[in-house]
N, C-alpha and C. Protein backbone atom coordinates (compact mmCIF):
# COMPACT_ATOMS: atom_id res chain seq x y z
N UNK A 1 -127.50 74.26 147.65
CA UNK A 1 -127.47 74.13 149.08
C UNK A 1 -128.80 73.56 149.57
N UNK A 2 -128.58 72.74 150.73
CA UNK A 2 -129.60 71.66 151.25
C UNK A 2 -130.66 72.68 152.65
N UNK A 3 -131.51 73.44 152.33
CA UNK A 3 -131.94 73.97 153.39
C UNK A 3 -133.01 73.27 154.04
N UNK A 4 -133.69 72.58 153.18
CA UNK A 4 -135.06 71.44 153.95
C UNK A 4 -134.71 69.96 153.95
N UNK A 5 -135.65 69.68 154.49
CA UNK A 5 -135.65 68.13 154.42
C UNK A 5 -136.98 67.48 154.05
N UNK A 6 -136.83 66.36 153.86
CA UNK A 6 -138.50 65.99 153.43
C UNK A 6 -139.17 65.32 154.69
N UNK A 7 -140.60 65.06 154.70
CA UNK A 7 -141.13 65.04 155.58
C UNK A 7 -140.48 63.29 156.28
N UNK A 8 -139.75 62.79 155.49
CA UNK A 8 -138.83 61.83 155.69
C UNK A 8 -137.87 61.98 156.55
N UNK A 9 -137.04 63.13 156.36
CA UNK A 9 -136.24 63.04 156.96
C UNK A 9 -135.09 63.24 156.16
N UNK A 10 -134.81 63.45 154.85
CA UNK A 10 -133.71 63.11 153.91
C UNK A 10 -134.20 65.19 153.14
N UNK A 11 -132.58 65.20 152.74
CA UNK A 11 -132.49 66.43 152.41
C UNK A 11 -132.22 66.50 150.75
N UNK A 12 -132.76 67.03 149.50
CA UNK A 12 -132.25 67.12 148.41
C UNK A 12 -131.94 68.01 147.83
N UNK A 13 -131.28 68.55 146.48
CA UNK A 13 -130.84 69.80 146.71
C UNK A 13 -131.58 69.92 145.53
N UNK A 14 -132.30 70.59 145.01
CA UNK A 14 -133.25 71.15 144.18
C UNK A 14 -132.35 71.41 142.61
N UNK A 15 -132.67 71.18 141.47
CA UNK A 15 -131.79 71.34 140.29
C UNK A 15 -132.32 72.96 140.09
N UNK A 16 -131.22 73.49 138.92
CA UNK A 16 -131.30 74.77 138.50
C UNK A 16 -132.79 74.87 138.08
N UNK A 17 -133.32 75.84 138.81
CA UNK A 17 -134.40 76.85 137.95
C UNK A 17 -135.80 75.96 138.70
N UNK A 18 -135.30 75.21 139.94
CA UNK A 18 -136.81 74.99 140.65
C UNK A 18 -136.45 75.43 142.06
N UNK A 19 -137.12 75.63 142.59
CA UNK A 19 -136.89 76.69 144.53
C UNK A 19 -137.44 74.87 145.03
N UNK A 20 -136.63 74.79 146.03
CA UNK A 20 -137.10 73.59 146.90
C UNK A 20 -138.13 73.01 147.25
N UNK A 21 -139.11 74.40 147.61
CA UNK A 21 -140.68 73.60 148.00
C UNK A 21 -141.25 73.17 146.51
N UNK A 22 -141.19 73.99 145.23
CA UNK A 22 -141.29 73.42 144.27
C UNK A 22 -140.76 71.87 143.85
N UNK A 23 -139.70 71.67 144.17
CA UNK A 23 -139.10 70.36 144.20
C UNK A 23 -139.47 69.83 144.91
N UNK A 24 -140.33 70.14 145.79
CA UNK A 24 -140.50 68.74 147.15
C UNK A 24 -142.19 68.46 146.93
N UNK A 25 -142.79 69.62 146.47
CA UNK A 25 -144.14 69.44 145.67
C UNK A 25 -143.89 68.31 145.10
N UNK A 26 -143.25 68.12 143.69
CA UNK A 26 -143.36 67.84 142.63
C UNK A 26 -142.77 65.94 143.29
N UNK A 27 -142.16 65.87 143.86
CA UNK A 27 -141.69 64.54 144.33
C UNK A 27 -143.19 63.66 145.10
N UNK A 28 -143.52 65.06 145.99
CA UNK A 28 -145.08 64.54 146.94
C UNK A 28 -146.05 63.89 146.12
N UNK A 29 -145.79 64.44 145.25
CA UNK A 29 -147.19 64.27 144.07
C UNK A 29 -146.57 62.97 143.26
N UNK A 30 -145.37 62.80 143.15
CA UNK A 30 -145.12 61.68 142.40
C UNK A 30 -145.21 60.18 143.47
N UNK A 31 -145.27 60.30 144.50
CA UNK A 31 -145.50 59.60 145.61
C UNK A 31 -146.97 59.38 145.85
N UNK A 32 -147.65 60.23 146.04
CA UNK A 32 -148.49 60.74 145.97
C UNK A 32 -149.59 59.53 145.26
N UNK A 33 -149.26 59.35 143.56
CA UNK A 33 -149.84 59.47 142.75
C UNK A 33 -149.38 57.82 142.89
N UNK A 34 -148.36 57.09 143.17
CA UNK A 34 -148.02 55.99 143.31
C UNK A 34 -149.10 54.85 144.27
N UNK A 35 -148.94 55.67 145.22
CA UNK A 35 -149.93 55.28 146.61
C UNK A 35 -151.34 55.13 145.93
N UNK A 36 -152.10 56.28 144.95
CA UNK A 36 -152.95 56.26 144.81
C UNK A 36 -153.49 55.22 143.35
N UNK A 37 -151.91 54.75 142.93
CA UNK A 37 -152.69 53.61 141.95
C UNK A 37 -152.28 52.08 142.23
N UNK A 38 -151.81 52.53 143.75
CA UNK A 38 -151.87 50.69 144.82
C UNK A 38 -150.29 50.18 144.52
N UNK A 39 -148.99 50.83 143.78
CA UNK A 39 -148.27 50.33 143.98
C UNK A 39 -147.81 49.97 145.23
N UNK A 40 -146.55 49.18 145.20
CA UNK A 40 -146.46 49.01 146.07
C UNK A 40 -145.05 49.37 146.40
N UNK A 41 -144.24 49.36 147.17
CA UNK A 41 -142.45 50.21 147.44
C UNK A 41 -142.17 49.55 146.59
N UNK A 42 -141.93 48.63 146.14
CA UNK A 42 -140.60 48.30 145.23
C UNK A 42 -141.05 48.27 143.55
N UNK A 43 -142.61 48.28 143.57
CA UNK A 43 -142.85 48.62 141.87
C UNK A 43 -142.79 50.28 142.05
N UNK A 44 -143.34 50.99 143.21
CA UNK A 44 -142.96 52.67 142.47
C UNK A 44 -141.24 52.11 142.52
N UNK A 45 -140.36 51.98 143.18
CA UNK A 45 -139.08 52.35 142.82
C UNK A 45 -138.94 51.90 141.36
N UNK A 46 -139.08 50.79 141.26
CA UNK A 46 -139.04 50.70 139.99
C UNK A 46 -139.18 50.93 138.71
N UNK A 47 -140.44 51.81 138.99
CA UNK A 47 -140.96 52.89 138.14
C UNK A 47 -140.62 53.74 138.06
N UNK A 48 -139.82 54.45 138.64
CA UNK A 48 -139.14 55.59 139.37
C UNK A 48 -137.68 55.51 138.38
N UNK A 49 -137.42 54.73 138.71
CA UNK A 49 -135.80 54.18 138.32
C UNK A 49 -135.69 54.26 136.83
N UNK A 50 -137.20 53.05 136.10
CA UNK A 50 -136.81 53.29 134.41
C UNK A 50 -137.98 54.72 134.12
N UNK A 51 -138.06 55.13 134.70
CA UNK A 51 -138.67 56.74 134.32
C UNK A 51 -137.35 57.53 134.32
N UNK A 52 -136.56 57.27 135.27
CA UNK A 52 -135.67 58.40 134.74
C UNK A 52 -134.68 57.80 133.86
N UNK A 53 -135.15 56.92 133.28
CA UNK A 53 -134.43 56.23 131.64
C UNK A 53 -135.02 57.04 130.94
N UNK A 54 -136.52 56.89 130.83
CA UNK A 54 -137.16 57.40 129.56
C UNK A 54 -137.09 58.57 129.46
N UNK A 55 -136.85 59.56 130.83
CA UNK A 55 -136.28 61.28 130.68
C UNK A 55 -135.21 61.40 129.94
N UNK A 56 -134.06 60.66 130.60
CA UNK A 56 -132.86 60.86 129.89
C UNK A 56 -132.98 60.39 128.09
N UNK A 57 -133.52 59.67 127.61
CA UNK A 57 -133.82 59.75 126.29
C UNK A 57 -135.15 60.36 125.83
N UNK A 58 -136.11 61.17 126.54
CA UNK A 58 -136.68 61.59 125.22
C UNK A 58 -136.32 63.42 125.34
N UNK A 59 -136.83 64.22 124.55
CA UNK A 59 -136.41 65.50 124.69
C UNK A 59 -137.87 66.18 125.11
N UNK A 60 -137.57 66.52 126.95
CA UNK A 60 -138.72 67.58 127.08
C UNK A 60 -138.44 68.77 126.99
């Protein structure tokens, strides 16, 4: 269930075994961390996009 929203404006629903503000931490910081090495919107998406390639194949 969707109880927050991000400082965006958009609501996500947190996966098993993280509480929301934990999830919305962990997104800030990946944003966060984008901004701070000069990408720009469409290389973080992009980065974003084949990152969650390389999750789905490696085993954390």
């Amino acid at each position: 269930m969707i109880t927050k929203a991000t400082k965006y404006g958009r609501g996500y629903e947190a996966p098993g075994g993280l509480t929301e503000d934990k999830y919305y931490e962990l997104m800030y910081e990946f944003v966060d961390l984008a901004k701070v090495k000069g990408l720009t919107v469409r290389q973080a998406q992009k980065l974003f996009v084949d990152c969650s390639d390389i999750v789905l194949d490696s085993k954390i």
